[in-house]
Protein backbone atom coordinates (compact mmCIF):
# COMPACT_ATOMS: atom_id res chain seq x y z
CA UNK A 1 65.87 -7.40 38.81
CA UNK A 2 63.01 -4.85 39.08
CA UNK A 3 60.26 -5.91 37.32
CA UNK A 4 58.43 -3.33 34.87
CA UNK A 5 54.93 -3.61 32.78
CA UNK A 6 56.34 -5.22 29.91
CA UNK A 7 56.10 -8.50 32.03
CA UNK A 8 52.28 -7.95 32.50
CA UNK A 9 50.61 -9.60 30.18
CA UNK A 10 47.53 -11.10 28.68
CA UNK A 11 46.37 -14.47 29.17
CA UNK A 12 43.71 -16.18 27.76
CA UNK A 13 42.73 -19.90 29.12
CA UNK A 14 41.40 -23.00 27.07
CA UNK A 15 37.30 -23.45 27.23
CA UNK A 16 35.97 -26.24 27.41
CA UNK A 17 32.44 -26.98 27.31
CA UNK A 18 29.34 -28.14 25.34
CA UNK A 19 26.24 -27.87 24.61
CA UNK A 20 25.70 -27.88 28.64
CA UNK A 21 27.70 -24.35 29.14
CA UNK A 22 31.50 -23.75 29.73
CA UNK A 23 34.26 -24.40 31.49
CA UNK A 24 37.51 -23.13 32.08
CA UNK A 25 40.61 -24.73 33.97
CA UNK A 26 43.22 -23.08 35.51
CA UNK A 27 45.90 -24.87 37.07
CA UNK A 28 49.10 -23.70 38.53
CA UNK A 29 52.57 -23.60 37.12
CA UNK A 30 50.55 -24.75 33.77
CA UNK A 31 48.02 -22.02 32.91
CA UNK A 32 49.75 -19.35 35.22
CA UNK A 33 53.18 -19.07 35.80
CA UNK A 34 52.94 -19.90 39.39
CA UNK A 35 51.73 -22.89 42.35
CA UNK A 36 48.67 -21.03 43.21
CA UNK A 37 48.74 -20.48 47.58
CA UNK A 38 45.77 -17.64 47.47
CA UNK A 39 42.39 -17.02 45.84
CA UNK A 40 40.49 -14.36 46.38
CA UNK A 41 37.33 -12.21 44.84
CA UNK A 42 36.21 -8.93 44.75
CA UNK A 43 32.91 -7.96 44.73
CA UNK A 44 30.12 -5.76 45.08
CA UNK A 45 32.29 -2.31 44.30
CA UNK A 46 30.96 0.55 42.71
CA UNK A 47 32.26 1.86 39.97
CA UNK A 48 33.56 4.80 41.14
CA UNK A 49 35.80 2.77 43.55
CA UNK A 50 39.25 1.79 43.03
CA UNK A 51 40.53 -1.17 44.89
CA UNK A 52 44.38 -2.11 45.16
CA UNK A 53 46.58 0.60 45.17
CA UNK A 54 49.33 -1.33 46.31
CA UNK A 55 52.39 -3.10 44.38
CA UNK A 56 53.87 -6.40 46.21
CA UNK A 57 57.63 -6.98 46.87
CA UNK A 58 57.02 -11.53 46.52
CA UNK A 59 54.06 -12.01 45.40
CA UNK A 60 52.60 -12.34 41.94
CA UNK A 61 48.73 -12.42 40.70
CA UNK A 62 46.53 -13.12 37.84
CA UNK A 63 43.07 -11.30 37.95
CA UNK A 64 40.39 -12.65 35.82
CA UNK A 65 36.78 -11.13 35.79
CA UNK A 66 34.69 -13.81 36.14
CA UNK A 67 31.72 -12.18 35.80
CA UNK A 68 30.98 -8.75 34.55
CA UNK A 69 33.55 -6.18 33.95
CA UNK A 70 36.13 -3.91 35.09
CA UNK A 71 40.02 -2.59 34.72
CA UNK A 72 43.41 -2.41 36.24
CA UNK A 73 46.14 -0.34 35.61
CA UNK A 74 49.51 -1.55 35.91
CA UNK A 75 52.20 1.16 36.84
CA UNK A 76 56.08 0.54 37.05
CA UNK A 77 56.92 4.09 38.36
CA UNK A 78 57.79 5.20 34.95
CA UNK A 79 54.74 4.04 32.69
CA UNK A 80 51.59 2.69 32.68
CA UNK A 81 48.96 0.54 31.09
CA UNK A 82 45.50 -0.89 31.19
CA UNK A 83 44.21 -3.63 30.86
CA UNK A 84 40.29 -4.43 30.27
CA UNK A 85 38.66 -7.48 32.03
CA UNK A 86 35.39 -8.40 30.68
CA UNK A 87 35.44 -12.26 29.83
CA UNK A 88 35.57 -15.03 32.11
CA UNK A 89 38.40 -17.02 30.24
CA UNK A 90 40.38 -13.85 30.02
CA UNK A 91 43.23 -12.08 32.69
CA UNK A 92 46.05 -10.24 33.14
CA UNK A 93 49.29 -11.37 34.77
CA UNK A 94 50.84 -9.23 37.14
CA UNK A 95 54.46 -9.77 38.15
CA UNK A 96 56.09 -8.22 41.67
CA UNK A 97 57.09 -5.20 41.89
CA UNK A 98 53.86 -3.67 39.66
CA UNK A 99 51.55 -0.82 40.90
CA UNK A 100 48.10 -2.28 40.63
CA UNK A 101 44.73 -0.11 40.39
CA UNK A 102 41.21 -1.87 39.91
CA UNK A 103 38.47 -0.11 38.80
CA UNK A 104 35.84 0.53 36.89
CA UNK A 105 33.42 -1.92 38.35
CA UNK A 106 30.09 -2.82 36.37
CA UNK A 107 27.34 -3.62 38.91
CA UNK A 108 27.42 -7.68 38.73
CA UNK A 109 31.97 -7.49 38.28
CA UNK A 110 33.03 -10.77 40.25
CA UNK A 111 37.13 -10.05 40.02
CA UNK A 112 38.90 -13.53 41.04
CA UNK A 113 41.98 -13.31 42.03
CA UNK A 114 45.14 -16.09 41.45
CA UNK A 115 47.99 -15.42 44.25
CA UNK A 116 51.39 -16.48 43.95
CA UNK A 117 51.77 -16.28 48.06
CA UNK A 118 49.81 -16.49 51.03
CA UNK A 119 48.57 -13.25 52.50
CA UNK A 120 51.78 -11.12 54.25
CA UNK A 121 50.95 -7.75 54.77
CA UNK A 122 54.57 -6.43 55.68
CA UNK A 123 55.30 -7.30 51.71
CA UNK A 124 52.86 -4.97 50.36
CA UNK A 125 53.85 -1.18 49.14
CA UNK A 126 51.15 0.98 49.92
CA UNK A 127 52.41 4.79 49.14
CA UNK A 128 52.87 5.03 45.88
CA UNK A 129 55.44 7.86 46.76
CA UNK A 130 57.78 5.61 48.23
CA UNK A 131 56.88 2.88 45.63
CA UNK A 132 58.76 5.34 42.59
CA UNK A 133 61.01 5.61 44.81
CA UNK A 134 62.15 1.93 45.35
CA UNK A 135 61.27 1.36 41.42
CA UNK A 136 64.31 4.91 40.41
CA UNK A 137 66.84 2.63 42.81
């Protein structure tokens, strides 16, 4: 089955916390869909800079903003949305198969990323060309 960006969606995780600040749990197969094997974080782009620009054939991701703000646009070949990050209990889930654009970076954006996989690089779709392709199969 080819996945499309109806299966993105919007999560939002439980806070906890008191008087003392926040805190927010995510654990795998409970809060995401998936047993976590990656984490990683972007930081320090400008705004003007898009990161991404890749869909993955295995592996699935939740991006949460922990700090600061940007976007990503989700693309299945034959639509597209977007998707705005800007609260740390807040992300989007991103199934295989889905274009994935981040931008939009405010100066202090800390984007975490959840992986469903550890890093392969011969799974990633990097020409988007060839990606509409696959996704008109």
């Amino acid at each position: 089955m080819q996945e499309s960006i109806e299966n993105t969606k919007f999560i939002k995780f439980k806070q906890l916390g008191d008087e003392r600040g926040h805190l927010v749990v995510i654990e795998g197969n409970e809060d995401v869909e998936f047993d976590i094997k990656r984490v990683f974080y972007i930081y320090g782009s400008d705004p003007d800079v898009v990161r991404g620009q890749h869909a993955n054939r295995d592996t699935e991701f939740v991006l949460i903003n922990v700090c600061g703000t940007s976007k990503v646009r989700v693309d299945d070949g034959k639509e597209e949305k977007v998707y705005v990050l800007d609260k740390p209990h807040e992300g989007v889930y991103i199934p295989k198969m889905v274009w994935k654009d981040m931008y939009d970076f405010s100066e202090n954006s800390i984007l975490l990323v959840l992986a469903s996989e550890h890093y392969d690089g011969d799974e990633y779709i990097r020409d988007y060309e060839d990606y509409k392709t696959m996704m008109c199969q």
